[in-house]
Protein backbone atom coordinates (compact mmCIF):
# COMPACT_ATOMS: atom_id res chain seq x y z
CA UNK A 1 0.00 0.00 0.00
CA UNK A 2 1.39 3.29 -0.97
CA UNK A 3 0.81 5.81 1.87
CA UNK A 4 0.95 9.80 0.98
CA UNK A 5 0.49 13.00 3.02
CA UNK A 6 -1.10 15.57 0.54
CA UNK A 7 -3.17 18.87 1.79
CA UNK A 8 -6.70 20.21 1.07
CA UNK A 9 -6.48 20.96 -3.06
CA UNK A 10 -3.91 18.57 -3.41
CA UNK A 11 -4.06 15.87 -5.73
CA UNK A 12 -2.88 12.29 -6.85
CA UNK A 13 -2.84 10.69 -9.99
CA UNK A 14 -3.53 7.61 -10.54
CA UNK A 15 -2.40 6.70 -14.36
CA UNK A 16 -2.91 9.20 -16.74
CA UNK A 17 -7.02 9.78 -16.42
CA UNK A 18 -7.88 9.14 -12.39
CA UNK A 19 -7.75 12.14 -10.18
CA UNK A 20 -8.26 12.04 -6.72
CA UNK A 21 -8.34 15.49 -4.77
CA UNK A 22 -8.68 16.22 -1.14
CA UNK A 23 -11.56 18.84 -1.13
CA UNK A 24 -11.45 18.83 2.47
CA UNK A 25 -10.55 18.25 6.20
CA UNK A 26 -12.70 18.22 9.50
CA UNK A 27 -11.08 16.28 12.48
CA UNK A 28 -10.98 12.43 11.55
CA UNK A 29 -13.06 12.95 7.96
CA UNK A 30 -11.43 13.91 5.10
CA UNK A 31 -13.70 14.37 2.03
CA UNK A 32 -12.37 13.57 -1.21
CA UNK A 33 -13.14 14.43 -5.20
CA UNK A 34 -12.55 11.93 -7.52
CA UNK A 35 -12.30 12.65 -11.40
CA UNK A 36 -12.49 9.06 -13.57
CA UNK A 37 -13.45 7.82 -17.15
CA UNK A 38 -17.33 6.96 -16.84
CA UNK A 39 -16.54 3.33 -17.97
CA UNK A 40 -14.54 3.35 -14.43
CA UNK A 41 -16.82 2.42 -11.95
CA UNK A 42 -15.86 4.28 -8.62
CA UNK A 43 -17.93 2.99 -5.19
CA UNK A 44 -17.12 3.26 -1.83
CA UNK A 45 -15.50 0.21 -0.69
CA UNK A 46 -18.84 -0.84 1.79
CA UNK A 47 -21.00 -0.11 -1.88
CA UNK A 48 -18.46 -2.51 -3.52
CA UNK A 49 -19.12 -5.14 -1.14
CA UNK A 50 -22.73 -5.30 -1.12
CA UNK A 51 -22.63 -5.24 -5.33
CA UNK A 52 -20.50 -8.41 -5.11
CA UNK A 53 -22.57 -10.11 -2.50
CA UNK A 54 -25.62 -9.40 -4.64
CA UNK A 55 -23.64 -10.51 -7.50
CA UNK A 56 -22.59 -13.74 -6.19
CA UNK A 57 -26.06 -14.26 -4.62
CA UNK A 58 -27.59 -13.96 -8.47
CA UNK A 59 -25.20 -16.32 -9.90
CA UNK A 60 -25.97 -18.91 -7.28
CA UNK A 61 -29.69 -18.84 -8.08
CA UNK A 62 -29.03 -18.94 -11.42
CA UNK A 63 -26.89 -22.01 -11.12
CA UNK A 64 -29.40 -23.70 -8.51
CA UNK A 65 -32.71 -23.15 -11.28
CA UNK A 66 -30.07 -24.54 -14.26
CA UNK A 67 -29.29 -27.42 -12.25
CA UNK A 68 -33.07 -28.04 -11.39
C-alpha cells in the first residue's frame, strides 16, 4: 500500500485519467473528489461489497434453477 500526506487541493494521480483530490478536512473525515473515465466504476469500498454479495447471490440462483 502506498501511503501519501497531501493537503486540502492537493491531488494524486492515478495513471494518466484518475484524479483524486482532497476537497477537504474536519477532524478524523477527510472528504475527497474523484475525477475518472465513466466506464470506471468508482464505489465506496462498503458499496463494492454489497454489489458483489448481490452478485454472487444472483449467480448462485441462477446455477441452482439450471441445475433443477
Amino acid at each position: 500500500m502506498l501511503v501519501l500526506s497531501r493537503h486540502r487541493d492537493e491531488s494524486i494521480m492515478i495513471g494518466d485519467n484518475i484524479v483524486i483530490t482532497i476537497v477537504d478536512i474536519r477532524g478524523d473525515k477527510v472528504r475527497l473528489g474523484i475525477q475518472a473515465p465513466s466506464s470506471v466504476p468508482v464505489h465506496r469500498e462498503e458499496i463494492y461489497k454489497a454489489i458483489q454479495r448481490e452478485a454472487s447471490a444472483t449467480t448462485l440462483d441462477a446455477a441452482k434453477v439450471a441445475h433443477s
